[in-house]
PDB file of N, CA and C in Angstrom:
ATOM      1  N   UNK A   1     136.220 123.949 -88.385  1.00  0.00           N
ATOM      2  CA  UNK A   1     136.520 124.520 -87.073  1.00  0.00           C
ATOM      3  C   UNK A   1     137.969 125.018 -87.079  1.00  0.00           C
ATOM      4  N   UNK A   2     138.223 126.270 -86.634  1.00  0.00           N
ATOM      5  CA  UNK A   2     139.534 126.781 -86.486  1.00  0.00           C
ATOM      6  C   UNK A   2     139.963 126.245 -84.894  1.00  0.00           C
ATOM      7  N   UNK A   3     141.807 126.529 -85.091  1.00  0.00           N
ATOM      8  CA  UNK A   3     142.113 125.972 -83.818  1.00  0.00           C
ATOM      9  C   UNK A   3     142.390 127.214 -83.093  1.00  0.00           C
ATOM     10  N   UNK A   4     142.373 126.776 -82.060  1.00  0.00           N
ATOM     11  CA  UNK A   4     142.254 128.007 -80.940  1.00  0.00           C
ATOM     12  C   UNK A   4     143.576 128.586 -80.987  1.00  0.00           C
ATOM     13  N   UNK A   5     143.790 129.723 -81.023  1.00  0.00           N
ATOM     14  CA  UNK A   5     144.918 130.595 -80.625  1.00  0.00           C
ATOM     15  C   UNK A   5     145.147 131.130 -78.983  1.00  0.00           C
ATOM     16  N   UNK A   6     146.600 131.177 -78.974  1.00  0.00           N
ATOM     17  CA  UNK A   6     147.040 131.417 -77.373  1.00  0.00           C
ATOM     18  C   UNK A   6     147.831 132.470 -77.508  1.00  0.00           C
ATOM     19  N   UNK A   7     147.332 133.561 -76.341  1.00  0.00           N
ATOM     20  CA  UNK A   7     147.841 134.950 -76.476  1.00  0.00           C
ATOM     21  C   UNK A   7     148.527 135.221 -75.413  1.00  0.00           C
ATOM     22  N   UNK A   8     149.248 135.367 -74.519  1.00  0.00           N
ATOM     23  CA  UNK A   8     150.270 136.028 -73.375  1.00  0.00           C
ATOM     24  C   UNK A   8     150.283 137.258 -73.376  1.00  0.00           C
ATOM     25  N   UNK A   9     150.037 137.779 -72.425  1.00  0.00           N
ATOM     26  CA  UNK A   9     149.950 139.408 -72.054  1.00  0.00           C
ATOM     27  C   UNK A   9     150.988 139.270 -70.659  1.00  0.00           C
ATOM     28  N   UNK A  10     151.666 139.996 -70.317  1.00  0.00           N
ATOM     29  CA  UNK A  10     152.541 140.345 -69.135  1.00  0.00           C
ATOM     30  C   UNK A  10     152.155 141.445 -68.672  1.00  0.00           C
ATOM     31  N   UNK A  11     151.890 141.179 -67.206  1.00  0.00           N
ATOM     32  CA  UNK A  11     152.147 142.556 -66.243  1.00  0.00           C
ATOM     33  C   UNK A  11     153.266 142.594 -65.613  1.00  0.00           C
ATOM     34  N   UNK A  12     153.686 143.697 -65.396  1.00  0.00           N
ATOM     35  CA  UNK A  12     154.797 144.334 -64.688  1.00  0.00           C
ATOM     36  C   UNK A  12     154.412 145.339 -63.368  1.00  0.00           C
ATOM     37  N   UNK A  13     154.581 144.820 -61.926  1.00  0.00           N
ATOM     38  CA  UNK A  13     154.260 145.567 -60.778  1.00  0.00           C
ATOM     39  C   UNK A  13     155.667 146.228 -60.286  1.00  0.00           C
ATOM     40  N   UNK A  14     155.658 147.521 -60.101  1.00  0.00           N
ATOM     41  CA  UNK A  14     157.046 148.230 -59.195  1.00  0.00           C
ATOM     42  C   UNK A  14     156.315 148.900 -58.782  1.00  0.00           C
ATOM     43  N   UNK A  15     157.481 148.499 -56.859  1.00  0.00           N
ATOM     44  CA  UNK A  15     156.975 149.475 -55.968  1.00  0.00           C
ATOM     45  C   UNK A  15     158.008 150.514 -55.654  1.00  0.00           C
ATOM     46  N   UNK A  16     157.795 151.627 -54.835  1.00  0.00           N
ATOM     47  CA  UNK A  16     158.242 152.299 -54.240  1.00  0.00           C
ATOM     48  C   UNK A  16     157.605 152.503 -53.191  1.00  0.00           C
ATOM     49  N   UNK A  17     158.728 152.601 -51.746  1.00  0.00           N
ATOM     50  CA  UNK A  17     157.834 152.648 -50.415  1.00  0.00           C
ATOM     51  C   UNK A  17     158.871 152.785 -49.573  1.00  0.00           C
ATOM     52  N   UNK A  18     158.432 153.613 -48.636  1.00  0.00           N
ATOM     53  CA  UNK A  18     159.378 154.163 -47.321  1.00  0.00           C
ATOM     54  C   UNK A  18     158.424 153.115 -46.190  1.00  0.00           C
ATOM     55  N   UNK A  19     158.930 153.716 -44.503  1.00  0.00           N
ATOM     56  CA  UNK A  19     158.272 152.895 -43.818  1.00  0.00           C
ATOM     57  C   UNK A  19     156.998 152.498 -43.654  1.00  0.00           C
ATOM     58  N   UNK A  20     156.393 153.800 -43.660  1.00  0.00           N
ATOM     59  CA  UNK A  20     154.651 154.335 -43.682  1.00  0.00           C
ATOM     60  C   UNK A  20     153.916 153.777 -45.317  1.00  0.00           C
ATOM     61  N   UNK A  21     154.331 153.949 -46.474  1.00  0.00           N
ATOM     62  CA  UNK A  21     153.463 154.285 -47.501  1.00  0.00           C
ATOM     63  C   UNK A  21     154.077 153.217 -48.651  1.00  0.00           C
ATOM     64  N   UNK A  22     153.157 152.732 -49.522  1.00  0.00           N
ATOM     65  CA  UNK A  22     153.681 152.033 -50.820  1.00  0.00           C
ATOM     66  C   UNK A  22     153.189 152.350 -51.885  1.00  0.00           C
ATOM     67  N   UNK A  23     153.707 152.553 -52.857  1.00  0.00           N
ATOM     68  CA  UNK A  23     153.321 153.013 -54.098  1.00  0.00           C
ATOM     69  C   UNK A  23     153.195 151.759 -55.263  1.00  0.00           C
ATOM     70  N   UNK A  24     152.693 151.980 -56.103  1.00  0.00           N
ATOM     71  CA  UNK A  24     152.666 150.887 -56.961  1.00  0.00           C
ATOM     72  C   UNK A  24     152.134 150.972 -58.181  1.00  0.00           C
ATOM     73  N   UNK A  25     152.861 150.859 -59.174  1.00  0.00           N
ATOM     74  CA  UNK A  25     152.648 150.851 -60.413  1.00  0.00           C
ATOM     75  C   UNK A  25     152.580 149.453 -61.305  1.00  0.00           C
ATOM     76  N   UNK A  26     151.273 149.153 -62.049  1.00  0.00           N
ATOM     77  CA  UNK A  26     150.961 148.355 -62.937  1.00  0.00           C
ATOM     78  C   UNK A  26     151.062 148.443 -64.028  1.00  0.00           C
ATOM     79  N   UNK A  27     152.063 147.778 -64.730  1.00  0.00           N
ATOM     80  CA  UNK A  27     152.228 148.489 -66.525  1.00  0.00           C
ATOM     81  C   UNK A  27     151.913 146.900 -67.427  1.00  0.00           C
ATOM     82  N   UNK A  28     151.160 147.331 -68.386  1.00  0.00           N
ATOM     83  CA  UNK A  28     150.818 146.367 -69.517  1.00  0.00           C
ATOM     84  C   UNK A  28     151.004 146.472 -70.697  1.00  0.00           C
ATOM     85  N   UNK A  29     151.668 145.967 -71.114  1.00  0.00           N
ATOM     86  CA  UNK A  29     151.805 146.398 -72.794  1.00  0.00           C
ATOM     87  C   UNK A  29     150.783 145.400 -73.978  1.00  0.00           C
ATOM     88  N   UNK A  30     149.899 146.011 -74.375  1.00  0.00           N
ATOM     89  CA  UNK A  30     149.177 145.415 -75.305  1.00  0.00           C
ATOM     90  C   UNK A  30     149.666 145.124 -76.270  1.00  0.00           C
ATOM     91  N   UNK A  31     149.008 143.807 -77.309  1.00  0.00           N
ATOM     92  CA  UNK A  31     149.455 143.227 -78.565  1.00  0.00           C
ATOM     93  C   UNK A  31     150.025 144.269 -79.295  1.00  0.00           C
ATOM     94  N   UNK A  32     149.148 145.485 -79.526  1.00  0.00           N
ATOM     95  CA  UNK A  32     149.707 146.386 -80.846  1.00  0.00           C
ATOM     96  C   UNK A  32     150.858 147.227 -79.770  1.00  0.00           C
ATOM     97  N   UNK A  33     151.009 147.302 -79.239  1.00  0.00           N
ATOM     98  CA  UNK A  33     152.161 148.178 -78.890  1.00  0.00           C
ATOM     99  C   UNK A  33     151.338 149.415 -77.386  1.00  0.00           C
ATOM    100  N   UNK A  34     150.521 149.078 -77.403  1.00  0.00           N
ATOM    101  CA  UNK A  34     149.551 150.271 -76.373  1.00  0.00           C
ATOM    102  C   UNK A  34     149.918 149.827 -74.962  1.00  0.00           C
ATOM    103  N   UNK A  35     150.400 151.170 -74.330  1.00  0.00           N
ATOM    104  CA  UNK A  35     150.471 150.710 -72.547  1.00  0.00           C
ATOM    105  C   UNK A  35     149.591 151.053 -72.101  1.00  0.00           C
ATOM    106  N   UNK A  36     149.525 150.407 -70.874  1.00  0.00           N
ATOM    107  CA  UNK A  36     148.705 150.424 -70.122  1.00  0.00           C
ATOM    108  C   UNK A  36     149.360 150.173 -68.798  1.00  0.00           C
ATOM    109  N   UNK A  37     148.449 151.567 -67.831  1.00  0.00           N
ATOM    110  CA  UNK A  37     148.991 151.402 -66.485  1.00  0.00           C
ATOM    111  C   UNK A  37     148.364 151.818 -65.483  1.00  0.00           C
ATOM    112  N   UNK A  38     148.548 150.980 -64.356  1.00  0.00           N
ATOM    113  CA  UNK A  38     147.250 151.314 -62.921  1.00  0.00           C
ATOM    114  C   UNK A  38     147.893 151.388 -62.025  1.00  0.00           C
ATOM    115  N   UNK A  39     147.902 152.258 -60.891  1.00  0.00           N
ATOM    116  CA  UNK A  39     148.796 152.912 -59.819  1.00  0.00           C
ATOM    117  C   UNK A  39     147.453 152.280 -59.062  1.00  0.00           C
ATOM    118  N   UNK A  40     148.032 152.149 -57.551  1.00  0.00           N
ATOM    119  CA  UNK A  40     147.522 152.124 -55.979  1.00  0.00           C
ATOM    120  C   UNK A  40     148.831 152.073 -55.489  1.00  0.00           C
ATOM    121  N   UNK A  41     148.043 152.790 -54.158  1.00  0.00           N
ATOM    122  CA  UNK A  41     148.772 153.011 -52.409  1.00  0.00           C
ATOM    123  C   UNK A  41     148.272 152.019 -51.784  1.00  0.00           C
ATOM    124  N   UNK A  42     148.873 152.088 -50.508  1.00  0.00           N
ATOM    125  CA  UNK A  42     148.623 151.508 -49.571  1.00  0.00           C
ATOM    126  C   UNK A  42     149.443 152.433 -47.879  1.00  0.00           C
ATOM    127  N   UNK A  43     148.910 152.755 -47.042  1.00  0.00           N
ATOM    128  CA  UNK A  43     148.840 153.753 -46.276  1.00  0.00           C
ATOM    129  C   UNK A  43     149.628 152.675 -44.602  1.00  0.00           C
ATOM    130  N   UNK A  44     150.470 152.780 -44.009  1.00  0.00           N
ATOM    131  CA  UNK A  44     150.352 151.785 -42.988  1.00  0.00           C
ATOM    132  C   UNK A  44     149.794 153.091 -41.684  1.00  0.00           C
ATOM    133  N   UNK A  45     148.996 152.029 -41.045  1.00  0.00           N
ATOM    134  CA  UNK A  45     148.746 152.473 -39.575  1.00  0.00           C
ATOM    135  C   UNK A  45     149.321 153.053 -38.515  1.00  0.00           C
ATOM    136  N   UNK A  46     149.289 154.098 -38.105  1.00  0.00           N
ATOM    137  CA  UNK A  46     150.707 154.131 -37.455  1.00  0.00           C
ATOM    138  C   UNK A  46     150.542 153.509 -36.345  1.00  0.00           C
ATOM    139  N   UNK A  47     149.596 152.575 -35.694  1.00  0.00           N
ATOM    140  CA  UNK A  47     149.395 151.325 -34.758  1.00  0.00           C
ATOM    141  C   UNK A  47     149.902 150.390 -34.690  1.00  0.00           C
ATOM    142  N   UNK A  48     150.099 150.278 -36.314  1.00  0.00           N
ATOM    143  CA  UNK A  48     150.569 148.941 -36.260  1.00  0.00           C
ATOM    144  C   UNK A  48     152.081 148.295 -36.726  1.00  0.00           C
ATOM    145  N   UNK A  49     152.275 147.206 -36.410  1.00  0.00           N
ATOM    146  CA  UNK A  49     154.128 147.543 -36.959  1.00  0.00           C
ATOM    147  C   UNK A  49     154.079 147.244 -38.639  1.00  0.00           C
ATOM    148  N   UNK A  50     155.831 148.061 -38.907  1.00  0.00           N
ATOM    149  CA  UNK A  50     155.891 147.784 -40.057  1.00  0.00           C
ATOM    150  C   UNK A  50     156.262 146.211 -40.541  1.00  0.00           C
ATOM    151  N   UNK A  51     155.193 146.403 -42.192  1.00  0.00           N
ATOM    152  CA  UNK A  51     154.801 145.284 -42.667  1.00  0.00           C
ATOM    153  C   UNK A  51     155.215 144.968 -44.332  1.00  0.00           C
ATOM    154  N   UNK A  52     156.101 145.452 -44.548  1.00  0.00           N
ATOM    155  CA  UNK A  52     156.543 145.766 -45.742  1.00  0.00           C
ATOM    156  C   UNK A  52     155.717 145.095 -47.334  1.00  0.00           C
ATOM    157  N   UNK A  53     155.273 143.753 -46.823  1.00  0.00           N
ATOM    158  CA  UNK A  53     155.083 142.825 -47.988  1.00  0.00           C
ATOM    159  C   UNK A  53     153.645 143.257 -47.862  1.00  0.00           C
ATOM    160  N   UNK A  54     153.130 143.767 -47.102  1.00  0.00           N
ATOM    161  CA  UNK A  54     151.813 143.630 -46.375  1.00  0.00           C
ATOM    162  C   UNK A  54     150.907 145.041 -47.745  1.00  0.00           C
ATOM    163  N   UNK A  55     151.966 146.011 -47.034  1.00  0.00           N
ATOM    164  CA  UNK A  55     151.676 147.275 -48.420  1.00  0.00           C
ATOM    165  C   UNK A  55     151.894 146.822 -49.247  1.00  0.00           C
ATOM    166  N   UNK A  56     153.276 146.023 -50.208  1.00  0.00           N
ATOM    167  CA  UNK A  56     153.243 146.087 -51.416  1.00  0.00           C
ATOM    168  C   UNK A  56     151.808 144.710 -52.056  1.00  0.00           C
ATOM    169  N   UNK A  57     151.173 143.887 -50.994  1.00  0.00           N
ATOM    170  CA  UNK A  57     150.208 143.180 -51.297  1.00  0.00           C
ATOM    171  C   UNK A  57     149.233 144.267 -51.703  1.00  0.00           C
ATOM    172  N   UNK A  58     148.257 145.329 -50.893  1.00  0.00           N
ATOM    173  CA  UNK A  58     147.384 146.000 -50.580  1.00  0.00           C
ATOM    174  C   UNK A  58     147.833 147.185 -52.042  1.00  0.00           C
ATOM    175  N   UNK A  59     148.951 147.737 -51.994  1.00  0.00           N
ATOM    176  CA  UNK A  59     149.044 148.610 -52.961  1.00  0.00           C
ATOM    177  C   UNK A  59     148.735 147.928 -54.621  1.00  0.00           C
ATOM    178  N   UNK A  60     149.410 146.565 -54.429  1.00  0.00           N
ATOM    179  CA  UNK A  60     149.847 146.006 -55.929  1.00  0.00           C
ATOM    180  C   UNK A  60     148.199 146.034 -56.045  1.00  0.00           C
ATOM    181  N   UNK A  61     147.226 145.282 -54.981  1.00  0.00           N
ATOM    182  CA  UNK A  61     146.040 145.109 -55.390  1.00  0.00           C
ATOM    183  C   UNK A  61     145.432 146.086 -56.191  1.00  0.00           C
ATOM    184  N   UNK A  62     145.580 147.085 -55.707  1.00  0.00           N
ATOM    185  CA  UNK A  62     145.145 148.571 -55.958  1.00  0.00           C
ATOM    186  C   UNK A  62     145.356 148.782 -57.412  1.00  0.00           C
ATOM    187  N   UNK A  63     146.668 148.560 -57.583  1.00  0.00           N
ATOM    188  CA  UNK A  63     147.212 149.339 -58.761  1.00  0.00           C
ATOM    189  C   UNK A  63     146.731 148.406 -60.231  1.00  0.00           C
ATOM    190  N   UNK A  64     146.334 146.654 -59.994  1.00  0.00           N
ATOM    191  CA  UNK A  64     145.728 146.093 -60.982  1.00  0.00           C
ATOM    192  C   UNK A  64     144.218 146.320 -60.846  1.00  0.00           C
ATOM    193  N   UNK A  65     143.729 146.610 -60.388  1.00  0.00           N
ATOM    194  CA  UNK A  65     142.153 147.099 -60.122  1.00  0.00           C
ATOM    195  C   UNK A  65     142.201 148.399 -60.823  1.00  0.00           C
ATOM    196  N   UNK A  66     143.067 149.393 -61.039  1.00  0.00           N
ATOM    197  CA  UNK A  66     142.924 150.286 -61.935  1.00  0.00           C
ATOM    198  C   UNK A  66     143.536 149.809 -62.927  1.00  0.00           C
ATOM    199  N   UNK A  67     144.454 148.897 -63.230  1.00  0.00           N
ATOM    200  CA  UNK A  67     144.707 148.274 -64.396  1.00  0.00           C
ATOM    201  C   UNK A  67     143.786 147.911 -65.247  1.00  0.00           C
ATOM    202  N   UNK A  68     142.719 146.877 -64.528  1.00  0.00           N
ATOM    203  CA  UNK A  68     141.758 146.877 -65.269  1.00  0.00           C
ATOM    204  C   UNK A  68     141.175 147.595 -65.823  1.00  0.00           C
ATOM    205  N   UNK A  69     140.676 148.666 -64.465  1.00  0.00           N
ATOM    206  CA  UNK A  69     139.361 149.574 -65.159  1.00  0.00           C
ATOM    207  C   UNK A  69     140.064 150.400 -66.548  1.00  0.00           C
ATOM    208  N   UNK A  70     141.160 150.109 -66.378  1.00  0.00           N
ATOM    209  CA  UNK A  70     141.972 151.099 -67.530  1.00  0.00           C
ATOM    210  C   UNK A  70     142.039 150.945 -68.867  1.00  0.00           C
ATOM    211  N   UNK A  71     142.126 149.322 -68.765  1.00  0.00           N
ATOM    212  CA  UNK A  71     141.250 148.246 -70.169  1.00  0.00           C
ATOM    213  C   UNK A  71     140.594 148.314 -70.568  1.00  0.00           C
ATOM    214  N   UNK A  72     139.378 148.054 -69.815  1.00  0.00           N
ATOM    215  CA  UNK A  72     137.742 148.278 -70.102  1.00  0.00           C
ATOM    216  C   UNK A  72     137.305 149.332 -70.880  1.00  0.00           C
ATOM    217  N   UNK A  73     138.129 150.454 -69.494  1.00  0.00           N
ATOM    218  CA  UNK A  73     137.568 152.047 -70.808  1.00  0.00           C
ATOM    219  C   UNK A  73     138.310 151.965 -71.692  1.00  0.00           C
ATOM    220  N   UNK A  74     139.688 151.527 -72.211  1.00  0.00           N
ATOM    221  CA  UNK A  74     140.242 151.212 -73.926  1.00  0.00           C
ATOM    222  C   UNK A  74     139.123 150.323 -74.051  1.00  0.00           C
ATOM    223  N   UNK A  75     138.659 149.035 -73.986  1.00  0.00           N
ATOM    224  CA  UNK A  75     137.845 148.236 -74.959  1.00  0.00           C
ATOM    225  C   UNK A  75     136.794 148.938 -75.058  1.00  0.00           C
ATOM    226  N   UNK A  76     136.426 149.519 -74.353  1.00  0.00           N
ATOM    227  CA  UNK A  76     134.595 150.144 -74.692  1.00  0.00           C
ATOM    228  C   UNK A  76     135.208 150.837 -75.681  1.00  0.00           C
ATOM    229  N   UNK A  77     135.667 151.823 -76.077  1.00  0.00           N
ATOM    230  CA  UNK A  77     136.014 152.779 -76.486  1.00  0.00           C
ATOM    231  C   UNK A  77     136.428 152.132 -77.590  1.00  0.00           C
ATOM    232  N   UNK A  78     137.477 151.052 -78.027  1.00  0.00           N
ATOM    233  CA  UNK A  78     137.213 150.028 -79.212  1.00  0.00           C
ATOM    234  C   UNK A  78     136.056 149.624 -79.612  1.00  0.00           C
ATOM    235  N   UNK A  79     135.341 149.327 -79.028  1.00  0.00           N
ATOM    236  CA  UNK A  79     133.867 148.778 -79.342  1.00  0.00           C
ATOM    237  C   UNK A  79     133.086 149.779 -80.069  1.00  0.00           C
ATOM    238  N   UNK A  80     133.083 151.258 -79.126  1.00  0.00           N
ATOM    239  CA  UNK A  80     132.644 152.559 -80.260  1.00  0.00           C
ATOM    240  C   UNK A  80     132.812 152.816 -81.519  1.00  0.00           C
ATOM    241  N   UNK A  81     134.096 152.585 -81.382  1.00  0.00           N
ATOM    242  CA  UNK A  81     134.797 152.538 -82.909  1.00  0.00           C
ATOM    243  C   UNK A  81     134.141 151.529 -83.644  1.00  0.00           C
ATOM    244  N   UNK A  82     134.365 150.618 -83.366  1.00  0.00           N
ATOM    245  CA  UNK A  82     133.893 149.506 -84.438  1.00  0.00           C
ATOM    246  C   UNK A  82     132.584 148.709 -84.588  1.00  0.00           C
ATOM    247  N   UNK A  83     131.511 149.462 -83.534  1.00  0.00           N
ATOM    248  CA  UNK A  83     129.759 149.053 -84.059  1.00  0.00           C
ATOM    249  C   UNK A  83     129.951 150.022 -85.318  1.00  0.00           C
ATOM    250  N   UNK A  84     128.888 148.879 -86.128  1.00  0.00           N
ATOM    251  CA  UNK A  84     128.695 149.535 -87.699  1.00  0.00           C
ATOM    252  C   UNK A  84     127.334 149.812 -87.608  1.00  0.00           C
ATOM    253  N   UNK A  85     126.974 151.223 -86.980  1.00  0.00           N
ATOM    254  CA  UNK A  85     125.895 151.838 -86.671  1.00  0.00           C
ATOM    255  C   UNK A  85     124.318 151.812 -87.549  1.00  0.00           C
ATOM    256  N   UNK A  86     124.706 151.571 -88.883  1.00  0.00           N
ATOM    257  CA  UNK A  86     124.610 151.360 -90.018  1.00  0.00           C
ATOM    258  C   UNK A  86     123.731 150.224 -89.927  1.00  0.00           C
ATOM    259  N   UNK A  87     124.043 148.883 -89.712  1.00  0.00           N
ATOM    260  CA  UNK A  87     124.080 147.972 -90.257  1.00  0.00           C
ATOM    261  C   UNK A  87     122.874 147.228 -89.264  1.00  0.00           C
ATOM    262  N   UNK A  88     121.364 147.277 -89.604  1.00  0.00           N
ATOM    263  CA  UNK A  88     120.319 146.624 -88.851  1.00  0.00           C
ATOM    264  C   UNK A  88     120.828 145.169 -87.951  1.00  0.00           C
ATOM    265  N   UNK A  89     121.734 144.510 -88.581  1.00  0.00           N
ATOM    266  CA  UNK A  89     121.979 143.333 -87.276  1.00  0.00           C
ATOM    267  C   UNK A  89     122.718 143.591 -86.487  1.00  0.00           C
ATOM    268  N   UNK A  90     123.380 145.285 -86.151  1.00  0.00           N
ATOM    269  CA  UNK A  90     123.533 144.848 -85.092  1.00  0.00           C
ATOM    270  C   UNK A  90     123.354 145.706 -83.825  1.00  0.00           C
TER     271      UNK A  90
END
């Protein structure tokens, strides 16, 4: 039995935002050196008062939800690469 290995990945969230609007950028840097990055907004109401933490919650959400999906399509797209089309098991 091999022993388990432990990997650390870091995200990095920056916002930018005036009273109304928040911006937000998600950056990841993968093992080999590959970034990766997922933007969301977040829009305020003009009903309601300003909420500053409120957007950068709602935007940051945003911007790792495309973080992800941003992964996924790199791993699928790894996965293409490396089925051995070839090879009946698999």
């Amino acid at each position: 039995m091999t022993a388990p290995t432990t990997t650390t990945w870091q995200v990095e969230l920056r916002f930018s935002e005036d009273v109304d609007n928040t911006q937000a950028v998600a950056m990841l840097r993968g093992p080999r050196g590959q970034e990766f990055r997922g933007h969301g907004q977040a829009r305020r109401n003009p009903a309601d008062r300003p909420a500053p933490v409120i957007g950068e919650e709602v935007a940051g959400a945003r911007a790792l939800s495309n973080l992800a999906h941003e992964l996924l399509e790199y791993a699928a797209a790894e996965i293409e690469v490396n089925v051995h089309r070839d090879d009946p098991r698999v």
